[in-house]
N, C-alpha and C. Protein backbone atom coordinates (compact mmCIF):
# COMPACT_ATOMS: atom_id res chain seq x y z
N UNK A 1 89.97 152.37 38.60
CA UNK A 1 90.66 151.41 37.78
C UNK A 1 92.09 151.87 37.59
N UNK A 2 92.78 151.06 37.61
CA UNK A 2 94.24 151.38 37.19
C UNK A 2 95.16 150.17 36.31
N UNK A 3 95.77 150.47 36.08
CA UNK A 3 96.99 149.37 35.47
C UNK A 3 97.80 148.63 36.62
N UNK A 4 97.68 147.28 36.17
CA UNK A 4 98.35 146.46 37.64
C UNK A 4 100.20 146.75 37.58
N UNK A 5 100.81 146.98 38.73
CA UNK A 5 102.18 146.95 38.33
C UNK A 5 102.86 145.67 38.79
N UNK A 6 103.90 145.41 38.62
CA UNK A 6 104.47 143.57 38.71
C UNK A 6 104.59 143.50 39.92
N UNK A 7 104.40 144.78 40.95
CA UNK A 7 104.07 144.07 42.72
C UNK A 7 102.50 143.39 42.27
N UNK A 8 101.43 143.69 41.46
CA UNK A 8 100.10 142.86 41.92
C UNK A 8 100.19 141.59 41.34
N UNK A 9 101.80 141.20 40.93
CA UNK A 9 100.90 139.52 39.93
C UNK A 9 100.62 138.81 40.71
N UNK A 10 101.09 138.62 42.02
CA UNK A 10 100.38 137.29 42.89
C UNK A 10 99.01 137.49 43.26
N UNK A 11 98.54 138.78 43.42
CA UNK A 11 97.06 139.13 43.67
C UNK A 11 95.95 139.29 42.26
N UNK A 12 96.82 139.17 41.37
CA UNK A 12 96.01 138.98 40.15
C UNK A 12 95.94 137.64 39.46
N UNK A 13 97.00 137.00 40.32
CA UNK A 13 97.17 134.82 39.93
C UNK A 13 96.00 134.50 40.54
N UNK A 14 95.62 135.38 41.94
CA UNK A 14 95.07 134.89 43.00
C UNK A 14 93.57 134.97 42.69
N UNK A 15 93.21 136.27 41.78
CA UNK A 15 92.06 136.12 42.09
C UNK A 15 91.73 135.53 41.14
N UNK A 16 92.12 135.96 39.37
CA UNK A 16 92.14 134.87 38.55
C UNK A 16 91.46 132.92 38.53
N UNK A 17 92.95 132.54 39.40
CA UNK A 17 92.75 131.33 39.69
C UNK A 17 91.57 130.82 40.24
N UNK A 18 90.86 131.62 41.43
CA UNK A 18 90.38 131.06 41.91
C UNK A 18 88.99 131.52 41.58
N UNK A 19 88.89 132.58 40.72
CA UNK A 19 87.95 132.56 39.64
C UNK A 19 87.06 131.11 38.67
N UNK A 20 88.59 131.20 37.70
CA UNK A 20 88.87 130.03 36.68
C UNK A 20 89.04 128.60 37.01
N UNK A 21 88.69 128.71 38.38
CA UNK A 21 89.13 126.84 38.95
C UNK A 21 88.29 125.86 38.45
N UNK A 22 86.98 126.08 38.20
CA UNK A 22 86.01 125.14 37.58
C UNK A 22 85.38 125.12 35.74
N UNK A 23 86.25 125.77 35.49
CA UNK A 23 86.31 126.56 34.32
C UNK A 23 86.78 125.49 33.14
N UNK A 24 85.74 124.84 32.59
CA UNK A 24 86.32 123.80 31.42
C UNK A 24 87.36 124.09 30.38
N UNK A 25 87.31 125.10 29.96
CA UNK A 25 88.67 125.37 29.11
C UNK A 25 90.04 125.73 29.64
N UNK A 26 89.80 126.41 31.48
CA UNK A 26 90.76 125.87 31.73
C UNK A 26 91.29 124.68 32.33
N UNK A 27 90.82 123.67 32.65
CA UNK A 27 90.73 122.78 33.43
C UNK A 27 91.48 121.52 31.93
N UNK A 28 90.77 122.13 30.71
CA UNK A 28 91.33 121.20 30.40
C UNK A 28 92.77 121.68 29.83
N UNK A 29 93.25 122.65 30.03
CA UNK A 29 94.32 123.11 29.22
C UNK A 29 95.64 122.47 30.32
N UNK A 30 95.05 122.67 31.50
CA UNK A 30 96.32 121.92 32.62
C UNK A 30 95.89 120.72 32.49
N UNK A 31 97.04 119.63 33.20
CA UNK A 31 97.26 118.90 33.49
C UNK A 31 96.69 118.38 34.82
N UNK A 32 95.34 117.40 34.37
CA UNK A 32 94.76 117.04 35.81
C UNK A 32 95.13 116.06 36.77
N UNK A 33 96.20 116.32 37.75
CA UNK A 33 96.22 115.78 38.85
C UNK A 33 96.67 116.42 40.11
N UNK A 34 97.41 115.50 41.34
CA UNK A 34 97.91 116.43 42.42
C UNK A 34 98.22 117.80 42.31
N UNK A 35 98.61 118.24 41.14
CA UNK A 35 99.31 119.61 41.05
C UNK A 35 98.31 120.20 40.39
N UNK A 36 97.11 120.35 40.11
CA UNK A 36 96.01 121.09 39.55
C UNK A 36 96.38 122.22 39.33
N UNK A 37 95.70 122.67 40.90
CA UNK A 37 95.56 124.19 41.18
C UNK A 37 97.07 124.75 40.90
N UNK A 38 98.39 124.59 41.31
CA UNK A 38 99.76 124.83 40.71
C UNK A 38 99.54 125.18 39.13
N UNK A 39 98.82 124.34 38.59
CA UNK A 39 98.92 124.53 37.23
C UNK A 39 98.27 125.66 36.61
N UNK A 40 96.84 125.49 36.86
CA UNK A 40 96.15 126.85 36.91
C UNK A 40 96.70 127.85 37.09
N UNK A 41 97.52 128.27 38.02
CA UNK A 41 98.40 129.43 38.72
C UNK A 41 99.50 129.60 37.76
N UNK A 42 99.89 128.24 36.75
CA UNK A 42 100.59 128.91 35.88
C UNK A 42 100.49 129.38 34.62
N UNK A 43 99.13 128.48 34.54
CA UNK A 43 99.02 129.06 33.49
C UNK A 43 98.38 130.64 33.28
N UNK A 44 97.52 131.36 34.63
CA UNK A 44 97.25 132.37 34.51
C UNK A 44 98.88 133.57 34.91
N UNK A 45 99.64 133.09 35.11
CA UNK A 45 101.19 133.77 35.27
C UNK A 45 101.26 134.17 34.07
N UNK A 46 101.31 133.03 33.05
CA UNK A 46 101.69 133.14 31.44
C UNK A 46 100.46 134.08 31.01
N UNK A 47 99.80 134.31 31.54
CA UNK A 47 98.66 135.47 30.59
C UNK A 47 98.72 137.18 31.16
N UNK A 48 99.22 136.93 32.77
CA UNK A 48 99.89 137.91 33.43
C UNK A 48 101.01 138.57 32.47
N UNK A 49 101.96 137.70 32.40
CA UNK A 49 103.59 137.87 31.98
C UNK A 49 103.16 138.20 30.49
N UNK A 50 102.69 138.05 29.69
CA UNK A 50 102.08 138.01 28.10
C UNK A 50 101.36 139.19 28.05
N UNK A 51 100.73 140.00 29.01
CA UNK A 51 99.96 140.79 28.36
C UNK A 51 100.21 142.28 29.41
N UNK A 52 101.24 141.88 30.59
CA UNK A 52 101.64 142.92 31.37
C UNK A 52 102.40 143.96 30.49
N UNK A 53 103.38 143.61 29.90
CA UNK A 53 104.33 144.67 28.76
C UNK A 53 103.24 145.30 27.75
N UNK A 54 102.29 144.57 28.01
CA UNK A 54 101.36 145.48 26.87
C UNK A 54 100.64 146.26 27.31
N UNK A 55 100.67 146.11 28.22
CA UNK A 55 99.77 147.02 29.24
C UNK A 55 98.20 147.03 29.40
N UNK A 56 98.44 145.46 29.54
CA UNK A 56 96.76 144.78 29.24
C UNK A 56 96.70 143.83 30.67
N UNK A 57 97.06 144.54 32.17
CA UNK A 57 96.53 143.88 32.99
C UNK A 57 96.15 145.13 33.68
N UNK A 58 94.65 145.17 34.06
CA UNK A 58 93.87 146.17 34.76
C UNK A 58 93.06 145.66 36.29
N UNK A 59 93.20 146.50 37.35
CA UNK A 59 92.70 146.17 38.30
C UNK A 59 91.45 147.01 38.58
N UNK A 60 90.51 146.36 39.24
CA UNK A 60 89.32 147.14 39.63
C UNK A 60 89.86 148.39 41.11
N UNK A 61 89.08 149.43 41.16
CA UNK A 61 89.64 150.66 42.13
C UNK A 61 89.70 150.05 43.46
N UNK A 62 88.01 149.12 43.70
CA UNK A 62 87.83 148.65 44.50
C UNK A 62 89.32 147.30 45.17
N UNK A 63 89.78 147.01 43.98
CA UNK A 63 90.67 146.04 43.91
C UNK A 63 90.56 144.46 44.58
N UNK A 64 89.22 144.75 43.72
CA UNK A 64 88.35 142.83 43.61
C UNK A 64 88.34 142.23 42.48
N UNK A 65 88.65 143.11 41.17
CA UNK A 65 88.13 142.61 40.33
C UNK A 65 89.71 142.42 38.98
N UNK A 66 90.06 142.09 38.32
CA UNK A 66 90.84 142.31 37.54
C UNK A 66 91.08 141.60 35.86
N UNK A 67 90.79 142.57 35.25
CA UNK A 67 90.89 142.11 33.57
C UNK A 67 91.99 141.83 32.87
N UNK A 68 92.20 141.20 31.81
CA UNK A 68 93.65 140.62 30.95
C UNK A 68 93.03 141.44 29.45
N UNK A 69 93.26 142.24 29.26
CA UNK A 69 93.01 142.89 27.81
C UNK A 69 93.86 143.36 27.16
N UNK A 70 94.18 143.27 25.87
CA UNK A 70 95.76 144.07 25.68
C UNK A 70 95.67 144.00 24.10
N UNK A 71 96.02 145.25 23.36
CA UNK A 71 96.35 145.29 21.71
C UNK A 71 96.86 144.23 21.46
N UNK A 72 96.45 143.59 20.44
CA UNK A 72 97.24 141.87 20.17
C UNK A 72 98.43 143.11 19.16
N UNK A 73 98.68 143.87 18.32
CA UNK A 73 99.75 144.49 17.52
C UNK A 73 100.34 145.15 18.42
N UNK A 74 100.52 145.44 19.28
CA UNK A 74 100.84 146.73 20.53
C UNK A 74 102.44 145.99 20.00
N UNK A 75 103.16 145.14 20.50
CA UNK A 75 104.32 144.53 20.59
C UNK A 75 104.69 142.84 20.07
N UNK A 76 105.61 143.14 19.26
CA UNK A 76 105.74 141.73 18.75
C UNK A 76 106.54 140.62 19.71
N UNK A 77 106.29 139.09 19.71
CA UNK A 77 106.76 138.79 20.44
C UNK A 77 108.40 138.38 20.52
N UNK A 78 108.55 138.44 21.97
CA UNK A 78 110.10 138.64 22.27
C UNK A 78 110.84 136.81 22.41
N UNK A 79 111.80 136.87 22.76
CA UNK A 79 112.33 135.85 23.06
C UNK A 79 111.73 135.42 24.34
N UNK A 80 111.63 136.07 25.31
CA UNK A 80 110.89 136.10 26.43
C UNK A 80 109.45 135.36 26.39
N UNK A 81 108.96 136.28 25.28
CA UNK A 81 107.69 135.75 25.52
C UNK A 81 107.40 133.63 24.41
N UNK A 82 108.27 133.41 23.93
CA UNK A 82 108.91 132.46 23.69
C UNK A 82 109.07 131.09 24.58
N UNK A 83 110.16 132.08 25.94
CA UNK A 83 110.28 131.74 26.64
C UNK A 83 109.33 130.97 27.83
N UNK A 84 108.39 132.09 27.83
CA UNK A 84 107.13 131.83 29.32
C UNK A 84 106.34 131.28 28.26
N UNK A 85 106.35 130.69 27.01
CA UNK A 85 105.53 129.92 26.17
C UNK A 85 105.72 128.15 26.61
N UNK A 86 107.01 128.08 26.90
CA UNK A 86 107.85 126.45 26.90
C UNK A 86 107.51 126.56 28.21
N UNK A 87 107.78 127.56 29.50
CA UNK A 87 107.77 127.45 30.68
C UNK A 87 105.91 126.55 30.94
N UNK A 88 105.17 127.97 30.67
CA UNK A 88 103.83 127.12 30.49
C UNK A 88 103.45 125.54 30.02
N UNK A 89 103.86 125.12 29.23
CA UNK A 89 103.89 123.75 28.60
C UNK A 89 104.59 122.66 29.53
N UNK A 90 105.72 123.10 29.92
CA UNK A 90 106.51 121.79 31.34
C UNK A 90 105.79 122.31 32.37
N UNK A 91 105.52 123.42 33.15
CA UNK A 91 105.13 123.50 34.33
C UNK A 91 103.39 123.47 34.17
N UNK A 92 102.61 123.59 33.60
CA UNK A 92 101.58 123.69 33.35
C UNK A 92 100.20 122.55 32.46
N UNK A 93 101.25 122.00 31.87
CA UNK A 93 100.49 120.97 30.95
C UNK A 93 101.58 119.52 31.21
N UNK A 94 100.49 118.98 30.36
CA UNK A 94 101.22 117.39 29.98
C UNK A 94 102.28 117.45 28.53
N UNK A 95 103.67 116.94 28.84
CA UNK A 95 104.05 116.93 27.36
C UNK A 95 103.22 116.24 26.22
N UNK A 96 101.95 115.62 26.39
CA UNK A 96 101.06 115.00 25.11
C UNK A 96 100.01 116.30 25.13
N UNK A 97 99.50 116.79 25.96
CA UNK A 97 98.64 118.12 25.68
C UNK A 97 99.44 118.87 25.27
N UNK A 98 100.28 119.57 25.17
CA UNK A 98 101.01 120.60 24.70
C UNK A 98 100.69 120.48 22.92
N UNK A 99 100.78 119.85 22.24
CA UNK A 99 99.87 119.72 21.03
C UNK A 99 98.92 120.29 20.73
N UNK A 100 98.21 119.59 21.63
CA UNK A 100 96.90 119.40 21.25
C UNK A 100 95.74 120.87 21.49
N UNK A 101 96.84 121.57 22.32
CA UNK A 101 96.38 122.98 22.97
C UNK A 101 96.93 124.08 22.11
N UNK A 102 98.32 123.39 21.31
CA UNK A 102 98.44 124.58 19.84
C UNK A 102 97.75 124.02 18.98
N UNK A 103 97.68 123.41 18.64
CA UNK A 103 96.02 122.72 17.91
C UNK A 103 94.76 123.32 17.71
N UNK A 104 94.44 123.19 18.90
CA UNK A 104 93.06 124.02 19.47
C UNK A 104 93.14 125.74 19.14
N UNK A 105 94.06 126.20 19.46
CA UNK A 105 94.39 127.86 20.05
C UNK A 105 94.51 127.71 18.59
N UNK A 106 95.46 127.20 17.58
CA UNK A 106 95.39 127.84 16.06
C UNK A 106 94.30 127.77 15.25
N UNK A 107 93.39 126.94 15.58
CA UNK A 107 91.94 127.16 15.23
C UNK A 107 90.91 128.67 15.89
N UNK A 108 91.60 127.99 16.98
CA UNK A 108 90.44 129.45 17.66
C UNK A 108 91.38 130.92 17.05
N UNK A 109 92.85 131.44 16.50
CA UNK A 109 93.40 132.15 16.38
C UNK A 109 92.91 132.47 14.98
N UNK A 110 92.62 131.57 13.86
CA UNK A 110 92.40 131.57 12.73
C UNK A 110 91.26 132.22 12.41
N UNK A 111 90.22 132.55 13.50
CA UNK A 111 89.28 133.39 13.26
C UNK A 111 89.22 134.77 13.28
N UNK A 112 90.58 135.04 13.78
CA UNK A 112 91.18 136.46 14.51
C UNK A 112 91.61 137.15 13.11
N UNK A 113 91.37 138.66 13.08
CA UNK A 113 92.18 138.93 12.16
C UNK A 113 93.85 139.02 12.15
N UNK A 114 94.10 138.35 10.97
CA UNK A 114 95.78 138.27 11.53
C UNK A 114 96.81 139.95 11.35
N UNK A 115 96.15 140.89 11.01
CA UNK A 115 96.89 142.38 11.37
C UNK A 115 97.16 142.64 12.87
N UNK A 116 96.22 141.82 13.86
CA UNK A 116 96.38 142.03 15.28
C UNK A 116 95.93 143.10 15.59
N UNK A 117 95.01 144.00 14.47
CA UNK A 117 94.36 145.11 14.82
C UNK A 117 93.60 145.13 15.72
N UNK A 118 92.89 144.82 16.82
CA UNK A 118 92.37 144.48 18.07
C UNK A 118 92.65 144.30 19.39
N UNK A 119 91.88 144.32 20.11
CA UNK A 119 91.84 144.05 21.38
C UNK A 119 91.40 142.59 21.94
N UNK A 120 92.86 142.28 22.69
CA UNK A 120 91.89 140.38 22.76
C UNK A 120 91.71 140.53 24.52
N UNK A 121 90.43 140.26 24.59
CA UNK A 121 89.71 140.08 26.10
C UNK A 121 89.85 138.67 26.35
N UNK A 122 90.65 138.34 27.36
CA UNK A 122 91.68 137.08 27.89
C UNK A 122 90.88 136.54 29.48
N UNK A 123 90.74 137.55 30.05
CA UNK A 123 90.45 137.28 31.22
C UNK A 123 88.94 138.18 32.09
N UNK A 124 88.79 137.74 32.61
CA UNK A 124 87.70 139.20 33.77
C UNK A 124 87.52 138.14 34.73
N UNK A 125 88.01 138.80 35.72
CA UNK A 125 87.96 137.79 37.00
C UNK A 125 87.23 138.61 38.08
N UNK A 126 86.29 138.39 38.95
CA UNK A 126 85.85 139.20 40.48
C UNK A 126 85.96 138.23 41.48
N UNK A 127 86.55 138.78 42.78
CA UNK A 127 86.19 138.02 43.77
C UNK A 127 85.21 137.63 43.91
N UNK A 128 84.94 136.44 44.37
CA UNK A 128 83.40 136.15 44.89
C UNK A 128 82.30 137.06 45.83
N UNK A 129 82.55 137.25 46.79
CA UNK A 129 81.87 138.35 47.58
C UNK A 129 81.61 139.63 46.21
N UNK A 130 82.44 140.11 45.73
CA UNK A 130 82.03 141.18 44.69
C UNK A 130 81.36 141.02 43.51
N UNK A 131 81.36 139.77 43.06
CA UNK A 131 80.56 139.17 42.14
C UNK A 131 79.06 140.02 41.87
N UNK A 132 78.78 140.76 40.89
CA UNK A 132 76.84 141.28 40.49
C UNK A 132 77.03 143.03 41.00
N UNK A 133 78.57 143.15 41.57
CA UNK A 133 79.24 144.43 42.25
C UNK A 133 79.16 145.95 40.84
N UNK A 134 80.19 146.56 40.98
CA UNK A 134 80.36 147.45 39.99
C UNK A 134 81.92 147.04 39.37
N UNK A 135 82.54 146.09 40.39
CA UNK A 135 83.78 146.11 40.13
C UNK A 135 84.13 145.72 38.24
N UNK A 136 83.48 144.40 37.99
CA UNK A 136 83.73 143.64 36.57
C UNK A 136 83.27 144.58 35.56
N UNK A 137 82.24 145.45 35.88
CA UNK A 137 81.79 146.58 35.44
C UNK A 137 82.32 147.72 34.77
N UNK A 138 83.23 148.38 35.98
CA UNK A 138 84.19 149.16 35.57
C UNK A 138 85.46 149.09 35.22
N UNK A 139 85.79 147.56 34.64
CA UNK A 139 86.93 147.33 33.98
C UNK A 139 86.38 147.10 32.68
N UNK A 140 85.22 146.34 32.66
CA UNK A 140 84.92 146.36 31.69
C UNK A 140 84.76 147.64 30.15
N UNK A 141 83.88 149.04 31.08
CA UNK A 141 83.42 149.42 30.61
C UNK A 141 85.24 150.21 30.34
N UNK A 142 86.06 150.45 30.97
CA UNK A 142 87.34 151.03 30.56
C UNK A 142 87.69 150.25 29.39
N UNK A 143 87.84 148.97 29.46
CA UNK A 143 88.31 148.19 27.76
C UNK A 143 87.54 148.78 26.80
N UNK A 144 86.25 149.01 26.98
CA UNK A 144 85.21 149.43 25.95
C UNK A 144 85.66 150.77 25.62
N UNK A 145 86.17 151.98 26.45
CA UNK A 145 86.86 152.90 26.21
C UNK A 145 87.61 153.01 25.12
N UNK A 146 88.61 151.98 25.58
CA UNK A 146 90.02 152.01 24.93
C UNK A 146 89.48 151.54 23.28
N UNK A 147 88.90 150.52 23.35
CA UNK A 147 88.23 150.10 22.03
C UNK A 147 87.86 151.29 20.91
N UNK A 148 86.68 152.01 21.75
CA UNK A 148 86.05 153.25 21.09
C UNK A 148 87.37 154.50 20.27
N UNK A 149 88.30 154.52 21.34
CA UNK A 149 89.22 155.32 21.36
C UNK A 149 90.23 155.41 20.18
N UNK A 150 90.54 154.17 20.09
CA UNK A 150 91.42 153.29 18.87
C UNK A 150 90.02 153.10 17.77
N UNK A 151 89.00 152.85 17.87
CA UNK A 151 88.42 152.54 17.08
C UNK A 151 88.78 151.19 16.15
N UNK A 152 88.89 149.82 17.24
CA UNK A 152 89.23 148.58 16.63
C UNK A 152 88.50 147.85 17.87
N UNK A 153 88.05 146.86 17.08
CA UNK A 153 87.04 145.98 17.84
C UNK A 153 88.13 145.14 19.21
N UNK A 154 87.52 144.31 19.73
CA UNK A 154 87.47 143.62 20.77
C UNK A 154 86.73 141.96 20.38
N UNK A 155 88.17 141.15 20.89
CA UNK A 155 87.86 139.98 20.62
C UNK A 155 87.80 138.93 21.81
N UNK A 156 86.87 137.89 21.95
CA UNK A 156 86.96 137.04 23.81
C UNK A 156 86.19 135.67 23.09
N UNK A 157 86.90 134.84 24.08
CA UNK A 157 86.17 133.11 23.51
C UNK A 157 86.21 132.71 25.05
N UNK A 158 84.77 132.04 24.92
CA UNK A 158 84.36 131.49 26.47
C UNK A 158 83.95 130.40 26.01
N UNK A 159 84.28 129.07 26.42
CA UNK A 159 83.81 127.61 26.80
C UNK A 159 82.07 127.31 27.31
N UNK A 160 81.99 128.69 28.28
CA UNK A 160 80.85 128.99 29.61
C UNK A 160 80.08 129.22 28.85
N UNK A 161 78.84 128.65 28.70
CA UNK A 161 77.23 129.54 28.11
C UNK A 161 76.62 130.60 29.24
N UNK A 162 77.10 130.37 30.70
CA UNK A 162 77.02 131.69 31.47
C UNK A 162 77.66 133.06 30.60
N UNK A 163 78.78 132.65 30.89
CA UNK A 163 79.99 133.80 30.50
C UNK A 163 79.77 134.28 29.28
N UNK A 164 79.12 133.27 28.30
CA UNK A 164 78.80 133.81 26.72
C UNK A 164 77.47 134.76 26.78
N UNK A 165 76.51 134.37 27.88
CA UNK A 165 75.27 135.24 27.77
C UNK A 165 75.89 136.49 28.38
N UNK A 166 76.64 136.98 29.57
CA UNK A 166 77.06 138.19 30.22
C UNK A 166 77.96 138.08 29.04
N UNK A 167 78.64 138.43 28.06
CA UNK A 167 79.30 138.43 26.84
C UNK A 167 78.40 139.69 26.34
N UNK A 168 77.34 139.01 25.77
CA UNK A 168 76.47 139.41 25.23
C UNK A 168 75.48 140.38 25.32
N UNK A 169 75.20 140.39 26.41
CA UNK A 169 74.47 141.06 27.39
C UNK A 169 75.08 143.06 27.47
N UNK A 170 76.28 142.68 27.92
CA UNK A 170 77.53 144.02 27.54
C UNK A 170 77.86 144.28 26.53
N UNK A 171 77.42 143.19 25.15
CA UNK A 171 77.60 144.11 23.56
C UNK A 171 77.83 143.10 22.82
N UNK A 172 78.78 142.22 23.28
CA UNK A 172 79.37 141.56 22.36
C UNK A 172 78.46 140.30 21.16
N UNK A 173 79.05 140.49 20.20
CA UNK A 173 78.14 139.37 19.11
C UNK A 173 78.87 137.59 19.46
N UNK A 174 78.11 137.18 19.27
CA UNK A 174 78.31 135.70 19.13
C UNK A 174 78.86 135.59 17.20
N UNK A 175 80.21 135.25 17.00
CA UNK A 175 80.31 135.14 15.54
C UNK A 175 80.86 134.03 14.78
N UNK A 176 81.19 133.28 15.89
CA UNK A 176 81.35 131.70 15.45
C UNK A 176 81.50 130.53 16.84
N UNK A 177 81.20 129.17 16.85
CA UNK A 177 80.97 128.86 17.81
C UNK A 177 80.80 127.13 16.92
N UNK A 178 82.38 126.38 17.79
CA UNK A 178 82.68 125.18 17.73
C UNK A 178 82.97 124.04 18.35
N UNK A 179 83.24 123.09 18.49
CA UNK A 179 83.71 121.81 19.46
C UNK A 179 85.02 121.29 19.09
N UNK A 180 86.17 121.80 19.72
CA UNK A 180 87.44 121.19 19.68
C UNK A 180 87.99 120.34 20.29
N UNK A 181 87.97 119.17 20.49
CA UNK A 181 88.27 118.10 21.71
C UNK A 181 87.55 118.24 22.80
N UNK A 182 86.17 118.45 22.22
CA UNK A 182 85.64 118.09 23.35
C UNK A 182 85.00 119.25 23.91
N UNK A 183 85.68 120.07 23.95
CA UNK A 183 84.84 121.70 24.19
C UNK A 183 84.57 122.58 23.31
N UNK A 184 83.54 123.10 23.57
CA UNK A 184 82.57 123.81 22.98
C UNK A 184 83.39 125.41 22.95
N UNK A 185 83.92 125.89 21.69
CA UNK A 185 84.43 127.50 21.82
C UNK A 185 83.18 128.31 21.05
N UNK A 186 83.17 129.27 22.41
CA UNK A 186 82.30 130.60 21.56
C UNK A 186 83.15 131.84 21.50
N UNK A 187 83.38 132.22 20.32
CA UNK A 187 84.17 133.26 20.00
C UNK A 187 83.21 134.50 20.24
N UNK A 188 83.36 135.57 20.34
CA UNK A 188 82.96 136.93 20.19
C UNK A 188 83.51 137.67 20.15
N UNK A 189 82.82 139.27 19.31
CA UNK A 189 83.22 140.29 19.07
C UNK A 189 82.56 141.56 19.61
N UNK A 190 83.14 142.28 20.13
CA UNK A 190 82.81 144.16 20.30
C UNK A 190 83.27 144.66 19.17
N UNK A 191 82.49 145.58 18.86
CA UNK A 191 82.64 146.35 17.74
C UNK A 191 82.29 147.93 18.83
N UNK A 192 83.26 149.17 18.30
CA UNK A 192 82.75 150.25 18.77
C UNK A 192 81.41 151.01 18.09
């Protein structure tokens, strides 16, 4: 496992994306038409670019697999990150979703503690062929590290009742769980 450096973001858009392509929460967060998959790609850029300075993008050794985890207090946000906030919204969404998706996210945020004492689990992506591998495994179990280490929980919200049972399965509690336009959020927590 290692820390991705800004040569891997296209290989971490890449596998991401094509991870997350059927993925209801993201599917509905872009804008569905000709430019889909474009959108997808940007919006996983903006979670790249958001959580790279924090040092919350990790690649598997094998380099199939790659996680988005990062201290939500580590760094406050910049103008920059401001910035790739508006970028996401024109290149990525509809100007009428753009609402409706800070809408959503300040509900799902409101469950968070607001000290940012935590770890927010954003992403875990594997190639397909590596999929049931060791790869998702051993990124995983490194976040769980870092968790133990700091001694502050770990926070992740999945749409997926797949993704919520492998959630679960690796530790995490189910601790609230709602319908926001339409989709179903399951929040969870790691605790060390």
């Amino acid at each position: 496992m290692r820390l991705a450096t800004i040569q891997d973001k296209e290989k971490v858009i890449d596998i991401i994306s094509a991870a997350f392509d059927d993925n209801p929460r993201v599917n509905w967060v872009v804008k569905q038409d000709h430019k889909r998959l474009q959108r997808i790609r940007e919006l996983i850029r903006y979670a790249f670019e958001t959580a790279f300075p924090r040092n919350g993008v990790m690649i598997s050794s094998n380099e199939k697999a790659v996680a988005v985890c990062y201290r939500m207090n580590l760094k406050s946000n910049s103008i920059y990150d401001y910035y790739i906030k508006l970028r996401l919204g024109f290149k990525g969404m509809s100007p009428e979703r753009i609402f409706w998706v800070m809408k959503r996210q300040s509900a799902i945020s409101a469950q968070r503690p607001r000290d940012g004492n935590y770890f927010y689990f954003w992403f875990l992506a594997v190639e397909k062929e590596e999929r049931g591998g060791r790869a998702g495994w051993e990124l995983s179990h490194h976040i769980f590290d870092l968790a133990r280490k700091d001694d502050i929980p770990i926070y992740a919200e999945t749409s997926d009742e797949r993704t919520c049972r492998i959630y679960q399965r690796v530790g995490f509690s189910l601790y609230n769980s709602f319908e926001k336009y339409g989709i179903k959020i399951n929040q969870l927590i790691w605790k060390p």
